[in-house]
Protein backbone atom coordinates (compact mmCIF):
# COMPACT_ATOMS: atom_id res chain seq x y z
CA UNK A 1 -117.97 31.23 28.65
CA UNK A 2 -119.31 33.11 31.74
CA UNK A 3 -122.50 34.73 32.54
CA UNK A 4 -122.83 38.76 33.66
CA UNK A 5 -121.83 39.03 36.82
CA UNK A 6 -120.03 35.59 37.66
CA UNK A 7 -117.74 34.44 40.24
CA UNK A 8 -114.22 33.98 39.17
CA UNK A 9 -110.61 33.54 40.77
CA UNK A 10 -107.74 35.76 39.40
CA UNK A 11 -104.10 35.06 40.10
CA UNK A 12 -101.23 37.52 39.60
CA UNK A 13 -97.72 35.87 39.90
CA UNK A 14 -97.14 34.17 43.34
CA UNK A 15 -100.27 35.68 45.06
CA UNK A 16 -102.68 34.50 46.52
CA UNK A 17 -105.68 33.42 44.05
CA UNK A 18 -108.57 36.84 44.97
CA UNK A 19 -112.52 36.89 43.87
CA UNK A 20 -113.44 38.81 41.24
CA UNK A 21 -117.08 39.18 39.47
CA UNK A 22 -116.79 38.82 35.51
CA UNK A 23 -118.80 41.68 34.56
CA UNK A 24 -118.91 40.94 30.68
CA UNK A 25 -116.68 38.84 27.81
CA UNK A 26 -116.18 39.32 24.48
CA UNK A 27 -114.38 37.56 22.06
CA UNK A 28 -110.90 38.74 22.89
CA UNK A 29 -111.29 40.01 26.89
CA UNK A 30 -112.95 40.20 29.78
CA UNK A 31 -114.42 42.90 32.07
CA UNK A 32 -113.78 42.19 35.61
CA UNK A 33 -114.45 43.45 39.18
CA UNK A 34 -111.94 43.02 41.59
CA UNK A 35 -111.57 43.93 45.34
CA UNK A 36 -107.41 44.87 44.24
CA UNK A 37 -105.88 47.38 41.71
CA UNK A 38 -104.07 45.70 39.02
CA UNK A 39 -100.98 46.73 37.12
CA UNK A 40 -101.59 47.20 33.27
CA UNK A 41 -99.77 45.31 31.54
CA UNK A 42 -99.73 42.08 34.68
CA UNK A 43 -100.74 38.36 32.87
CA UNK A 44 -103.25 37.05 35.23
CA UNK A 45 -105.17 33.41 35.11
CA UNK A 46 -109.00 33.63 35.42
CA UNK A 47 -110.13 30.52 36.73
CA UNK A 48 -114.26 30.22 35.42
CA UNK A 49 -116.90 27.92 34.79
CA UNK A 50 -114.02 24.65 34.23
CA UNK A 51 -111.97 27.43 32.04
CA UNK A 52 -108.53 28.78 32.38
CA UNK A 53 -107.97 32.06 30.98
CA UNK A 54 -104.46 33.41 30.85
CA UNK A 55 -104.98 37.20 29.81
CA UNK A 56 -103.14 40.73 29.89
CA UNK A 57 -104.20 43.51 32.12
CA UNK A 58 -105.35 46.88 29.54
CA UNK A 59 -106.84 48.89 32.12
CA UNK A 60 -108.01 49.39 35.75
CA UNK A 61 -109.94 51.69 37.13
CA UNK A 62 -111.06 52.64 40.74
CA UNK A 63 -115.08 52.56 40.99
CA UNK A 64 -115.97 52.96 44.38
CA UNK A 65 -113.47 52.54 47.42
CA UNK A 66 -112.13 48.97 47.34
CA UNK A 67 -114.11 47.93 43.96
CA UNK A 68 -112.03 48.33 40.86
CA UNK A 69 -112.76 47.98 37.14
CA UNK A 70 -110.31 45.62 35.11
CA UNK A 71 -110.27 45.30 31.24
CA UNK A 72 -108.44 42.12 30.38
CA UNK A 73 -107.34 40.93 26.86
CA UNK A 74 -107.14 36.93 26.53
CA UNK A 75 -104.66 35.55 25.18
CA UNK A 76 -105.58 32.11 25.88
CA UNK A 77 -108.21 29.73 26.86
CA UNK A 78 -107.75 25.98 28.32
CA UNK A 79 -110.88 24.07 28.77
CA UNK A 80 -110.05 22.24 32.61
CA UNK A 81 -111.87 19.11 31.89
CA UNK A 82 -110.51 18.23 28.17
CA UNK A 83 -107.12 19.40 29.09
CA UNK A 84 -107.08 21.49 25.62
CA UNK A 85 -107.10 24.64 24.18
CA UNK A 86 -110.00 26.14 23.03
């Protein structure tokens, strides 16, 4: 999927798409970095690498002033260029 450390675009609702690193991935989620707090519980869409990721905020943590840490659980992966689910 993505490498440690790559560049991503989340979206939450009607907002504006933000940057976010992706920090790690396992099977089912994601850890992210983002510049934003998010609300546990929010479905976001991580746009990656030609992949769509629709996922569930589990946790979010301030790091450092402005830099938060963001557990995601996928629930499901489209693959941009075939148009299906993988």
């Amino acid at each position: 999927m993505a490498s440690k450390s790559s560049p991503a675009s989340l979206c939450v609702g009607a907002r504006e798409p933000m940057g976010v690193l992706v920090r790690d991935v396992s099977r089912n989620g994601m850890g992210l970095t983002t510049p934003s707090p998010m609300l546990v519980g929010s479905q976001v869409v991580v746009i990656c690498g030609g992949l769509t990721i629709n996922a569930t905020v589990r946790h979010c943590r301030e790091r450092v002033i402005g830099e938060y840490s963001v557990g995601i659980s996928i629930n499901r992966i489209l693959h941009a260029g075939a148009g299906r689910e993988i």
